[in-house]
PDB file of N, CA and C in Angstrom:
ATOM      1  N   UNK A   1      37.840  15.642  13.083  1.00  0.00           N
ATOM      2  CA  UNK A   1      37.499  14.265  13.398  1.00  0.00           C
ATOM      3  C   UNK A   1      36.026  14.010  13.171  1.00  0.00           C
ATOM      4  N   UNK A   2      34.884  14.856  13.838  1.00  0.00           N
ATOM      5  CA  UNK A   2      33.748  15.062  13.276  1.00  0.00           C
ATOM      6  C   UNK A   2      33.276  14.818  11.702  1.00  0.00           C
ATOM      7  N   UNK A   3      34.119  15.234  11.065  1.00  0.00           N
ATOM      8  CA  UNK A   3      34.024  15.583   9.796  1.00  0.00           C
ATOM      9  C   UNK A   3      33.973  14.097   8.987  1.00  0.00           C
ATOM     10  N   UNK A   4      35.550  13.462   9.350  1.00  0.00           N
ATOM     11  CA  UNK A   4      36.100  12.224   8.888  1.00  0.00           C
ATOM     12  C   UNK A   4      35.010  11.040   9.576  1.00  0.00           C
ATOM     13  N   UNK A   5      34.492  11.105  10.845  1.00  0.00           N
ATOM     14  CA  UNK A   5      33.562  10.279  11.443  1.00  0.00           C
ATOM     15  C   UNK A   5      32.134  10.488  10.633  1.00  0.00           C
ATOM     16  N   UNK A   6      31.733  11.668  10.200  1.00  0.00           N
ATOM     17  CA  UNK A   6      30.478  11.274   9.589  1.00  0.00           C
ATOM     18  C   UNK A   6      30.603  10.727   8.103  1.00  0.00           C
ATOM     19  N   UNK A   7      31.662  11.066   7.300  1.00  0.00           N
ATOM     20  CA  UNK A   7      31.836  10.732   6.224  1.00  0.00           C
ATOM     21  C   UNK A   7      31.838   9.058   6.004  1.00  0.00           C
ATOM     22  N   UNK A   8      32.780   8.516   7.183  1.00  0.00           N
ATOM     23  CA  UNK A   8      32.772   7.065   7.345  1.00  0.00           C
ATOM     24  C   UNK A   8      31.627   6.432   7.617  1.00  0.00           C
ATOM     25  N   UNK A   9      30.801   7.412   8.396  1.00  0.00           N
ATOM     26  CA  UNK A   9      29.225   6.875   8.594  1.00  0.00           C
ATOM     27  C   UNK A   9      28.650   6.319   7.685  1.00  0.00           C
ATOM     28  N   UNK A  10      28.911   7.543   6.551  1.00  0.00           N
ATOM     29  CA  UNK A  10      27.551   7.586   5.936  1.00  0.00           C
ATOM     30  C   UNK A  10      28.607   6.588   4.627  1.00  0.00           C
ATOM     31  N   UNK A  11      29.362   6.602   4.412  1.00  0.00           N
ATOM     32  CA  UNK A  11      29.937   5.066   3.586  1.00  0.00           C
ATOM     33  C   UNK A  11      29.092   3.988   4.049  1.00  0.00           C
ATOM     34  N   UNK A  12      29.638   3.853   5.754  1.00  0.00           N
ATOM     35  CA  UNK A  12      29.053   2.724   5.906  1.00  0.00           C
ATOM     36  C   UNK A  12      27.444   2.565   6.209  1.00  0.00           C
ATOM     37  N   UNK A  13      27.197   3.713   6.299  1.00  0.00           N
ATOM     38  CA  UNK A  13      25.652   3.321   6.426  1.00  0.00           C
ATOM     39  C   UNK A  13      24.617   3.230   4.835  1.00  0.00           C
ATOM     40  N   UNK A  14      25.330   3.879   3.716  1.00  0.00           N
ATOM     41  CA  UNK A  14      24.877   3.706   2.633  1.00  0.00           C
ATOM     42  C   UNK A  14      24.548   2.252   1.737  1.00  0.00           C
ATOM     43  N   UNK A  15      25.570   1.176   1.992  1.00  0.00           N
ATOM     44  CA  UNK A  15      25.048  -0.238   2.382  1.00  0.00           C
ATOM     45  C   UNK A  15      23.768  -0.192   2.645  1.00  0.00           C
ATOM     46  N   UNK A  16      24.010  -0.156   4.008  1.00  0.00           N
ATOM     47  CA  UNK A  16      22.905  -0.834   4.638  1.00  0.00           C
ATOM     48  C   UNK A  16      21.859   0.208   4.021  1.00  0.00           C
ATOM     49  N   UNK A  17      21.797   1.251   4.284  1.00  0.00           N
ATOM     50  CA  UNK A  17      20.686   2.505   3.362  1.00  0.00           C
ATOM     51  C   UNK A  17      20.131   1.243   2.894  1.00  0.00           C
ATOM     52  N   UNK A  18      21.020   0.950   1.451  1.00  0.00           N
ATOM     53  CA  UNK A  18      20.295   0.689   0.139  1.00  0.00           C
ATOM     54  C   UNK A  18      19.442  -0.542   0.368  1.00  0.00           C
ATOM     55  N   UNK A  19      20.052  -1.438   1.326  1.00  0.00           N
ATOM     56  CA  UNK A  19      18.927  -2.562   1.797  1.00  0.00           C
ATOM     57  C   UNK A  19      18.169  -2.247   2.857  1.00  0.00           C
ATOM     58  N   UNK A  20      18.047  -1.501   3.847  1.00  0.00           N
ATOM     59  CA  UNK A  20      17.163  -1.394   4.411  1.00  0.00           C
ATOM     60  C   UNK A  20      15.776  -0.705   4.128  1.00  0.00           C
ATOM     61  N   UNK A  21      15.516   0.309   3.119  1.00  0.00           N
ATOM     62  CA  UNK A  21      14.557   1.152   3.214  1.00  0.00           C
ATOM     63  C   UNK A  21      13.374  -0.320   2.439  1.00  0.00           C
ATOM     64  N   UNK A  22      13.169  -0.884   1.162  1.00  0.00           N
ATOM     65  CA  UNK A  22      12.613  -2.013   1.016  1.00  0.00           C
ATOM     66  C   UNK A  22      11.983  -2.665   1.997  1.00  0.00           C
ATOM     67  N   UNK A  23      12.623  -3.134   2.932  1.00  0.00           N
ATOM     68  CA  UNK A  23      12.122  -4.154   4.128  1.00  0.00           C
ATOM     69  C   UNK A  23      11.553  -3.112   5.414  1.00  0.00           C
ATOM     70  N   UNK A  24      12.197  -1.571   5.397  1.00  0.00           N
ATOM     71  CA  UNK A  24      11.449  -0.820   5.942  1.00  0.00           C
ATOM     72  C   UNK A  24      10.029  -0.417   6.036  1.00  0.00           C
ATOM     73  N   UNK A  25      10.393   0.033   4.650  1.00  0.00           N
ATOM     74  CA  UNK A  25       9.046   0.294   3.997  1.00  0.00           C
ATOM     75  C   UNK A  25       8.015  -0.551   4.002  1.00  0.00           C
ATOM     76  N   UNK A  26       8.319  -1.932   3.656  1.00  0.00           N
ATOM     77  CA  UNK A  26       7.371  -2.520   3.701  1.00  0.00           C
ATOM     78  C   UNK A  26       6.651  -3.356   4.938  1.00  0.00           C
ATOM     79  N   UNK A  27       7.188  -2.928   6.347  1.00  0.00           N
ATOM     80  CA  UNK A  27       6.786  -2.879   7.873  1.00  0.00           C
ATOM     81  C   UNK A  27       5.956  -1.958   7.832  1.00  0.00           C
ATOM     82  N   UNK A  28       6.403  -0.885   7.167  1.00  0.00           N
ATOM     83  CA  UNK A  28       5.301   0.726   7.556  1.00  0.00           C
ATOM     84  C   UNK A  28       4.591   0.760   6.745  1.00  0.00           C
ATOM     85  N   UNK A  29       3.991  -0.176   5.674  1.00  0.00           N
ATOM     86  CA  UNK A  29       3.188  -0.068   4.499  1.00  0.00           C
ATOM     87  C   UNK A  29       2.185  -1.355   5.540  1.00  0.00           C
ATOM     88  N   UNK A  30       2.696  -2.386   6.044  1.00  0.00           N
ATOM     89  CA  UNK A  30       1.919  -3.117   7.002  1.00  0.00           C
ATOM     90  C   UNK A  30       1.170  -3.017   8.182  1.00  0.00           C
ATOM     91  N   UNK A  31       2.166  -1.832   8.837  1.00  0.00           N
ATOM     92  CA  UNK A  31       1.621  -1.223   9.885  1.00  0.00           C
ATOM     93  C   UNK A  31       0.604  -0.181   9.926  1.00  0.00           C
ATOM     94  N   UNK A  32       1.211   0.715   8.832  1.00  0.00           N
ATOM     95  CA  UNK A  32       0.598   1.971   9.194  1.00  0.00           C
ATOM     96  C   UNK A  32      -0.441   2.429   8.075  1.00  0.00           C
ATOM     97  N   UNK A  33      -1.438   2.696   8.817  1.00  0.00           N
ATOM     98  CA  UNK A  33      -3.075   2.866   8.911  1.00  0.00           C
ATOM     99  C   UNK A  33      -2.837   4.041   7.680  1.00  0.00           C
ATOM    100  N   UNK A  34      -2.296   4.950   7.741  1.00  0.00           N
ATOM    101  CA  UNK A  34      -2.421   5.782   6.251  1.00  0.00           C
ATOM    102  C   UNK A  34      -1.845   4.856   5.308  1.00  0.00           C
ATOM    103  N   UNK A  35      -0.562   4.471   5.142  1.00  0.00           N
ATOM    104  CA  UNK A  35      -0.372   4.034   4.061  1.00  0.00           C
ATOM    105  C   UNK A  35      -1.554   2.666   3.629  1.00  0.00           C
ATOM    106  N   UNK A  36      -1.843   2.037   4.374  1.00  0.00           N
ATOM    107  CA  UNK A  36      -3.218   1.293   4.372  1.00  0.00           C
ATOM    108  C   UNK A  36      -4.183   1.861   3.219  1.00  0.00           C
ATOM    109  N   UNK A  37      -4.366   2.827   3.706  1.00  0.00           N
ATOM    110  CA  UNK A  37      -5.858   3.530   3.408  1.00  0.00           C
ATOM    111  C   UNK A  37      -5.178   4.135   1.810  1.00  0.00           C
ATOM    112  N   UNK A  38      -3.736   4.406   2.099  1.00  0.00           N
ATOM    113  CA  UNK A  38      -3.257   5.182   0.594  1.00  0.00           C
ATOM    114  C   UNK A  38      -3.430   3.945  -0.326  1.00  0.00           C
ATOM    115  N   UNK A  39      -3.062   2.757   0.046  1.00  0.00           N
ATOM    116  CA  UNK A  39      -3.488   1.571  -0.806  1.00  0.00           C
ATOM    117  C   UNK A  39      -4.986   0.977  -1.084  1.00  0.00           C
ATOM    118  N   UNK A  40      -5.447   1.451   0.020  1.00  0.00           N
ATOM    119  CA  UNK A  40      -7.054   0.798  -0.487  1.00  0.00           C
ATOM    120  C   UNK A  40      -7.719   1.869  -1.500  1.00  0.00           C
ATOM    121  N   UNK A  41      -6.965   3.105  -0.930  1.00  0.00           N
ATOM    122  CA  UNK A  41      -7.596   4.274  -2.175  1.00  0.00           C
ATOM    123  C   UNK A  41      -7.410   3.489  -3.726  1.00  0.00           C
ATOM    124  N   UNK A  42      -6.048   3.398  -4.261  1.00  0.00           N
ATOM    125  CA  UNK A  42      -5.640   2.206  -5.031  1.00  0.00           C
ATOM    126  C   UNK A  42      -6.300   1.600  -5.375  1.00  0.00           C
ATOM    127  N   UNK A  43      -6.705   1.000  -4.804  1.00  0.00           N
ATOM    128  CA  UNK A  43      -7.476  -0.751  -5.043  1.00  0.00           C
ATOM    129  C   UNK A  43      -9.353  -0.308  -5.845  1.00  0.00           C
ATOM    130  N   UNK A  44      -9.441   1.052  -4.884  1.00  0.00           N
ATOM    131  CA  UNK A  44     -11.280   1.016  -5.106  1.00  0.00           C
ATOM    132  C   UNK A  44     -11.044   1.870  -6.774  1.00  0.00           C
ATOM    133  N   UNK A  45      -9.976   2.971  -7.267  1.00  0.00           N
ATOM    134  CA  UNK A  45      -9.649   2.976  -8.729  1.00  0.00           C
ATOM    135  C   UNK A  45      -9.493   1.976  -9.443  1.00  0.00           C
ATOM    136  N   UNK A  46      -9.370   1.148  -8.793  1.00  0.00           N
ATOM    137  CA  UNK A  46      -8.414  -0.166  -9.990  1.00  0.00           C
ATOM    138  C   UNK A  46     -10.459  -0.455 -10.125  1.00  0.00           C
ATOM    139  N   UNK A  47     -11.080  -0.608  -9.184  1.00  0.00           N
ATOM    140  CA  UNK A  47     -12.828  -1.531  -9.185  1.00  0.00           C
ATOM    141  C   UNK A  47     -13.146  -0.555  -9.946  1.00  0.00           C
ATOM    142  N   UNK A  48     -13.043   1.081  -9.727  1.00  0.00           N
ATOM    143  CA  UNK A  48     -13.727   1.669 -11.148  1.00  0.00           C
ATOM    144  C   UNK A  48     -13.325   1.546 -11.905  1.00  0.00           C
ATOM    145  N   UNK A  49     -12.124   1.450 -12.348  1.00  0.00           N
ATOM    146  CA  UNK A  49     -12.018   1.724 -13.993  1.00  0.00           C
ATOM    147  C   UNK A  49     -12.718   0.261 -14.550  1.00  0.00           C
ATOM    148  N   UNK A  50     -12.695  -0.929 -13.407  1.00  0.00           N
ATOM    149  CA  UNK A  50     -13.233  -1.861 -14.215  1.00  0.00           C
ATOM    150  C   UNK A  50     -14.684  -2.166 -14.669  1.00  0.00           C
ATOM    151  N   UNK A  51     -15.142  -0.881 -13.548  1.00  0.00           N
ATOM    152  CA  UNK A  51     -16.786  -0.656 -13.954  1.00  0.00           C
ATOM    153  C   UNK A  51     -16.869  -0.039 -15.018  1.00  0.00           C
ATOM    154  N   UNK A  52     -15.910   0.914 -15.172  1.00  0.00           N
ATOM    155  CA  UNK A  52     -15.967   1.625 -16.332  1.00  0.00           C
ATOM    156  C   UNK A  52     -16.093   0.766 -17.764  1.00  0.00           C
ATOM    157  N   UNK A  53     -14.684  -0.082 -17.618  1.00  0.00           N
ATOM    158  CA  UNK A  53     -14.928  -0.897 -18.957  1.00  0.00           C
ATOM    159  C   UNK A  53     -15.847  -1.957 -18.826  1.00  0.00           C
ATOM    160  N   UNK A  54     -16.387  -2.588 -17.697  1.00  0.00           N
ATOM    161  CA  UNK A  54     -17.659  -3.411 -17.958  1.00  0.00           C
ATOM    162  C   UNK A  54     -18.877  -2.230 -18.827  1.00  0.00           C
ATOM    163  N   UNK A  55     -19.076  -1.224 -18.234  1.00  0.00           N
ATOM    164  CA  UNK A  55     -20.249  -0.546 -19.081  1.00  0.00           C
ATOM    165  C   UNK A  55     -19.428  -0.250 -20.677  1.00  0.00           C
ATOM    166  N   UNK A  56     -18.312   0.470 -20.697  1.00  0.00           N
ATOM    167  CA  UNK A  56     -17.838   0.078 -22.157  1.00  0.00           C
ATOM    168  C   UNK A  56     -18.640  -1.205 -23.092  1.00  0.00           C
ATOM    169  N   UNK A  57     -18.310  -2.060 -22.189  1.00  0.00           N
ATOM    170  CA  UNK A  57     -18.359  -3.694 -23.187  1.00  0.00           C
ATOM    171  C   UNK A  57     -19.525  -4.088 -23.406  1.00  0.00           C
ATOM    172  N   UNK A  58     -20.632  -3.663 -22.266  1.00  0.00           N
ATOM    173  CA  UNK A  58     -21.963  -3.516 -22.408  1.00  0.00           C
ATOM    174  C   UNK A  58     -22.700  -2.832 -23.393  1.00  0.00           C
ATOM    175  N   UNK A  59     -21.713  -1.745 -23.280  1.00  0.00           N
ATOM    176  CA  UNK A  59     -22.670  -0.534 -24.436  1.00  0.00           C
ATOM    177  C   UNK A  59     -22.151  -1.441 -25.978  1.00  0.00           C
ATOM    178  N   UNK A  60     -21.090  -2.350 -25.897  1.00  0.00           N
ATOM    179  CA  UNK A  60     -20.948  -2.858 -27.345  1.00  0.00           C
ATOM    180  C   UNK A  60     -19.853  -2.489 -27.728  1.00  0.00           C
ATOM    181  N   UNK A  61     -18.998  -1.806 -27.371  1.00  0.00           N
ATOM    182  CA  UNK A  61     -17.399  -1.370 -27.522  1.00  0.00           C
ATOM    183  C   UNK A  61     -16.345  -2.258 -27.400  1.00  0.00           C
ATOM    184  N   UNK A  62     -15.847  -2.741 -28.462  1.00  0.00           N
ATOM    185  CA  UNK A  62     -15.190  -4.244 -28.695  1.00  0.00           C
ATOM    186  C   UNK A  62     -13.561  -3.147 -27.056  1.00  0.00           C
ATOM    187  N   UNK A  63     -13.397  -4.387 -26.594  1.00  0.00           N
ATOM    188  CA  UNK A  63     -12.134  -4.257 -25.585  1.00  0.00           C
ATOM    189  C   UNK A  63     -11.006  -4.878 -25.892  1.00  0.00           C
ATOM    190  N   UNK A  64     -10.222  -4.209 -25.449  1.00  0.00           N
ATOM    191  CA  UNK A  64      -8.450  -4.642 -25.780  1.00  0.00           C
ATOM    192  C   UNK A  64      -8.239  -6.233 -24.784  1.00  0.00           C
ATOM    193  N   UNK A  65      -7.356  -6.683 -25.141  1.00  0.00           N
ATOM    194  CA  UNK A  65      -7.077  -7.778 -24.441  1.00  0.00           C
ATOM    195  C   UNK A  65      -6.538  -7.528 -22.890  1.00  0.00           C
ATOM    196  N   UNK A  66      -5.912  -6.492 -22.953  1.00  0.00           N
ATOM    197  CA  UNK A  66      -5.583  -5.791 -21.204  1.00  0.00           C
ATOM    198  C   UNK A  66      -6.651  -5.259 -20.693  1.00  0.00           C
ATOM    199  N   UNK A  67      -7.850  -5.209 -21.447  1.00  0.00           N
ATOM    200  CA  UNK A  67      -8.782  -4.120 -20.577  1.00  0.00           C
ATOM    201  C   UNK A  67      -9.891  -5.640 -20.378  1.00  0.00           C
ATOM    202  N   UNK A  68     -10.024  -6.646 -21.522  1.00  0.00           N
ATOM    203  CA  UNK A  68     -10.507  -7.532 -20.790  1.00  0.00           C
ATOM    204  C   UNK A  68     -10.345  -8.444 -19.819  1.00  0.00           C
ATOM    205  N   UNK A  69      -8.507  -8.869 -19.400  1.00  0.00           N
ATOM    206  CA  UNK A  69      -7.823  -9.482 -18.772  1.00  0.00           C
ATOM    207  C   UNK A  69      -8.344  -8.302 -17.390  1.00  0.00           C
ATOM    208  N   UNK A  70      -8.174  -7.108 -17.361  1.00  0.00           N
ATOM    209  CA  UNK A  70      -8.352  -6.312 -16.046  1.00  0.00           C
ATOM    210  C   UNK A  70     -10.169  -6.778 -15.156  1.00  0.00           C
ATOM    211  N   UNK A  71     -10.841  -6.815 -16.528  1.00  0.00           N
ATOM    212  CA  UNK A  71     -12.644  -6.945 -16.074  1.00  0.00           C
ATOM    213  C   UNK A  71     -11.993  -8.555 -15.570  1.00  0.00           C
ATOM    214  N   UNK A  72     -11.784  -9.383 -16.073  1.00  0.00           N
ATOM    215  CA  UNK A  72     -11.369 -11.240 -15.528  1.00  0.00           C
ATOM    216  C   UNK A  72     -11.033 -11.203 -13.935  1.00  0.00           C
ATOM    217  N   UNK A  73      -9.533 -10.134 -14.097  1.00  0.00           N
ATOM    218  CA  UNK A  73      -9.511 -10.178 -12.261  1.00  0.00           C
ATOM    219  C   UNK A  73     -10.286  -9.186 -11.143  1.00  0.00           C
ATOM    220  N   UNK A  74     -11.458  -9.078 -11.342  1.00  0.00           N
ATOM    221  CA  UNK A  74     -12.249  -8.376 -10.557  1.00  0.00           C
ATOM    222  C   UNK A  74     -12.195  -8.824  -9.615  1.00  0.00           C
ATOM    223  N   UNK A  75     -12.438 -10.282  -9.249  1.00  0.00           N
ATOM    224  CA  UNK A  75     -12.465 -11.143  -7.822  1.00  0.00           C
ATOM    225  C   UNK A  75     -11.118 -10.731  -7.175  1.00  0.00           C
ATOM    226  N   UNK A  76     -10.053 -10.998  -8.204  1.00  0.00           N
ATOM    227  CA  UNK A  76      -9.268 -10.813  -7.141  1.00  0.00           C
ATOM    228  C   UNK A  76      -8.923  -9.519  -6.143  1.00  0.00           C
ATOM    229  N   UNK A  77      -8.689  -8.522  -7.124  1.00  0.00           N
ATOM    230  CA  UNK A  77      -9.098  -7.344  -6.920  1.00  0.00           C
ATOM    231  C   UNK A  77      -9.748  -6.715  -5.596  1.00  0.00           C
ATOM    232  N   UNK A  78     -10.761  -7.205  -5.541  1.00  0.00           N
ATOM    233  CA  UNK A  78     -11.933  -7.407  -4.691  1.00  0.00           C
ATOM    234  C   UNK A  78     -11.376  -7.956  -3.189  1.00  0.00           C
ATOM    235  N   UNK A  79     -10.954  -9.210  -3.300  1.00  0.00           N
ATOM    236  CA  UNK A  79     -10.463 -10.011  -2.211  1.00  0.00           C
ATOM    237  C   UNK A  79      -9.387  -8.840  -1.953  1.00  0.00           C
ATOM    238  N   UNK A  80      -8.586  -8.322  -2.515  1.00  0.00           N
ATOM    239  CA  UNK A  80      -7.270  -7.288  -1.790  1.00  0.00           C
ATOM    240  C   UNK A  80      -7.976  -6.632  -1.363  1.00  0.00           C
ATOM    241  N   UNK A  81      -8.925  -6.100  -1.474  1.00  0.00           N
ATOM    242  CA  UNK A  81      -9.998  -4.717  -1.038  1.00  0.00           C
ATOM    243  C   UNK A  81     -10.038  -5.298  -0.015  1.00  0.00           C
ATOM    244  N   UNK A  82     -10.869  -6.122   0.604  1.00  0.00           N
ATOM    245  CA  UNK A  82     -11.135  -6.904   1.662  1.00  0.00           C
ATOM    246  C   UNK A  82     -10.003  -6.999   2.685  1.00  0.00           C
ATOM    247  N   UNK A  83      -8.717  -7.433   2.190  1.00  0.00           N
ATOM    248  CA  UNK A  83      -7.926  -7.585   2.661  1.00  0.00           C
ATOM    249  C   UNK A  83      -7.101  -6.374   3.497  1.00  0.00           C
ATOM    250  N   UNK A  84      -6.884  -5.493   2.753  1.00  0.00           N
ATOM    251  CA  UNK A  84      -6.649  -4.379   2.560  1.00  0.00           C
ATOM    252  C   UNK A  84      -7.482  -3.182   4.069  1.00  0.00           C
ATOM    253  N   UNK A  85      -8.990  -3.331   3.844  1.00  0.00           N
ATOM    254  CA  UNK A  85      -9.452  -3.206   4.836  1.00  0.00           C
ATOM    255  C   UNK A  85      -9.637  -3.481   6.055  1.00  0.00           C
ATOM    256  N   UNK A  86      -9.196  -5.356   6.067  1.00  0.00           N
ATOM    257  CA  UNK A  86      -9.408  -5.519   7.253  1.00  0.00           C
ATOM    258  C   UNK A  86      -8.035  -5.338   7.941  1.00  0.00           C
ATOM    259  N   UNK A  87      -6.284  -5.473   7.774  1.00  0.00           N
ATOM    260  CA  UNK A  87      -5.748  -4.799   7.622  1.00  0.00           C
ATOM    261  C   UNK A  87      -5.711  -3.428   8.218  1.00  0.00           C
ATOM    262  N   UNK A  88      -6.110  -2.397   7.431  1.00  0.00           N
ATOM    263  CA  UNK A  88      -6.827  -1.130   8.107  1.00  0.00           C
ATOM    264  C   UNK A  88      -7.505  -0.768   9.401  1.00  0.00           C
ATOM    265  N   UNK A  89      -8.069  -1.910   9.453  1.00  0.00           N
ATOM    266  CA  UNK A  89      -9.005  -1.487  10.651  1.00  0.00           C
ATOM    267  C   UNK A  89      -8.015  -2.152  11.910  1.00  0.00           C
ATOM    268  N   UNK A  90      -7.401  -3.305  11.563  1.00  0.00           N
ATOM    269  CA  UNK A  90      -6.540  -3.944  12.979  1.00  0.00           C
ATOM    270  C   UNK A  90      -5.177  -2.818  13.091  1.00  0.00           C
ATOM    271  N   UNK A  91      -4.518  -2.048  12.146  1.00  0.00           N
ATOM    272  CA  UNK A  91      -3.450  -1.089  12.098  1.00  0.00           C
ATOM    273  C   UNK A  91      -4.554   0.166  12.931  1.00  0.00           C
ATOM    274  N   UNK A  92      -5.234   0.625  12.466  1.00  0.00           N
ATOM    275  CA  UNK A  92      -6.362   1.713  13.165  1.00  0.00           C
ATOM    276  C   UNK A  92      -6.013   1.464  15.343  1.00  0.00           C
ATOM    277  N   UNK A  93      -6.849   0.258  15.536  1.00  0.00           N
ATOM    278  CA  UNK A  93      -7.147  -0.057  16.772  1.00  0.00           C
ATOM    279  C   UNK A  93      -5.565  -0.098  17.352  1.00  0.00           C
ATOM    280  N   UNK A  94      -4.849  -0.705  16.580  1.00  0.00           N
ATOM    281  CA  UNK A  94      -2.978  -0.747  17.325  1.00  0.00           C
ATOM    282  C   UNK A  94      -2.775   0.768  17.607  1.00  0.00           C
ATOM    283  N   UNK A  95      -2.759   1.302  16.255  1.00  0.00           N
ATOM    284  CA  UNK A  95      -2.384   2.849  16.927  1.00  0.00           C
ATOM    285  C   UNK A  95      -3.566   3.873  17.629  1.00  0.00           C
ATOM    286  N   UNK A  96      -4.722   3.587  17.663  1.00  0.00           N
ATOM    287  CA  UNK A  96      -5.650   4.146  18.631  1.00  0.00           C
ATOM    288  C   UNK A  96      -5.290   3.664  19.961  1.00  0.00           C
ATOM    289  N   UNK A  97      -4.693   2.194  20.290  1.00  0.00           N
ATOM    290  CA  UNK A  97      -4.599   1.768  21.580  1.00  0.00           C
ATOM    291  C   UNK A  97      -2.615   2.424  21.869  1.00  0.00           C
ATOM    292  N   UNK A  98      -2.116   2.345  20.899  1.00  0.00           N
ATOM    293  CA  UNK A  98      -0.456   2.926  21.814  1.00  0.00           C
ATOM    294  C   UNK A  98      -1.249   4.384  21.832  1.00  0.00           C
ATOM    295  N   UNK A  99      -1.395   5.163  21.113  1.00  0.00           N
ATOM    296  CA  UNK A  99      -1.763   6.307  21.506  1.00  0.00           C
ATOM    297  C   UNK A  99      -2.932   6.992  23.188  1.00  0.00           C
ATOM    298  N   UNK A 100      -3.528   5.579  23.332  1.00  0.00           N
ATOM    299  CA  UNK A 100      -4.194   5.269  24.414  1.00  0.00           C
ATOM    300  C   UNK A 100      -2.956   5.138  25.926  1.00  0.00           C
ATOM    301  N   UNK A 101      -2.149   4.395  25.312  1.00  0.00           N
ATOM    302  CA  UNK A 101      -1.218   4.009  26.036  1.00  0.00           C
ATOM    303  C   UNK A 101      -0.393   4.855  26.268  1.00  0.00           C
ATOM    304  N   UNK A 102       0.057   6.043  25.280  1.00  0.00           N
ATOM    305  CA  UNK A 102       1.050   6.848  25.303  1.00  0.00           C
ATOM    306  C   UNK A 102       0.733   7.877  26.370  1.00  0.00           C
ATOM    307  N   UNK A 103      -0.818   8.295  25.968  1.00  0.00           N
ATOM    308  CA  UNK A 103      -1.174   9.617  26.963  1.00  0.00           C
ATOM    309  C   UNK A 103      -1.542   9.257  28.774  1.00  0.00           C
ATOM    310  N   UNK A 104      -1.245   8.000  28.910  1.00  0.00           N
ATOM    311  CA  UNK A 104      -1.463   7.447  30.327  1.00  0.00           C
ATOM    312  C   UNK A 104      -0.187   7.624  30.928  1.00  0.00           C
ATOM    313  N   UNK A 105       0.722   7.529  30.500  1.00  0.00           N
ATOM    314  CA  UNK A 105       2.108   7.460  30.605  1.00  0.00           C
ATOM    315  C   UNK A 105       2.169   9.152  30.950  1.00  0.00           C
TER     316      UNK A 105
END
C-alpha cells in the first residue's frame, strides 16, 4: 500500500512539481540574501565587460552592433545594480532579524 500511495503521490504531485518550482523559485530569488548577492555578482560582470568594450571603442576598435547596443544600456544596468542591492540589504536585515528571533525562542 506504501508503495501504490507514493507512486500516486508523486503522479500527482508531478503537476503541481512542474508549476510550482518557477513561482518558487522566484520567492527565494526575492527573498533570499545569497541568491541576491548571486545576482548582483551578475549584474557588476555585465558593468565590466561594458567597461571593457567602452575602452575597446576608445582605443579605436570599430564594435559589433550587440557590443554597442550592451555599452547603450549601461543606465539600465546600473539602476538593477541599485536595485538589486537595495533588495540585498532589506533580505540581509529580515534574515538577521528571524535569526534574532529564532535564538530567543
Amino acid at each position: 500500500a506504501a508503495g501504490g500511495g507514493g507512486g500516486g503521490g508523486a503522479a500527482a504531485a508531478a503537476p503541481e512539481a512542474g508549476g510550482a518550482p518557477p513561482k518558487a523559485e522566484g520567492v527565494g530569488e526575492d527573498n533570499s540574501a545569497d541568491k541576491l548577492l548571486k545576482k548582483i555578482r551578475g549584474v557588476e560582470k555585465k558593468l565590466r565587460q561594458i567597461g571593457e568594450l567602452r575602452e575597446l571603442q576608445a582605443g579605436g576598435k570599430p564594435l559589433e552592433k550587440n557590443q554597442l547596443d550592451k555599452i547603450s544600456g549601461e543606465g539600465e544596468v546600473r539602476a538593477e545594480l541599485e536595485a538589486l542591492k537595495l533588495k540585498h540589504c532589506e533580505a540581509e536585515a529580515k534574515e538577521q532579524a528571524a535569526a534574532k528571533e529564532g535564538s530567543w525562542r
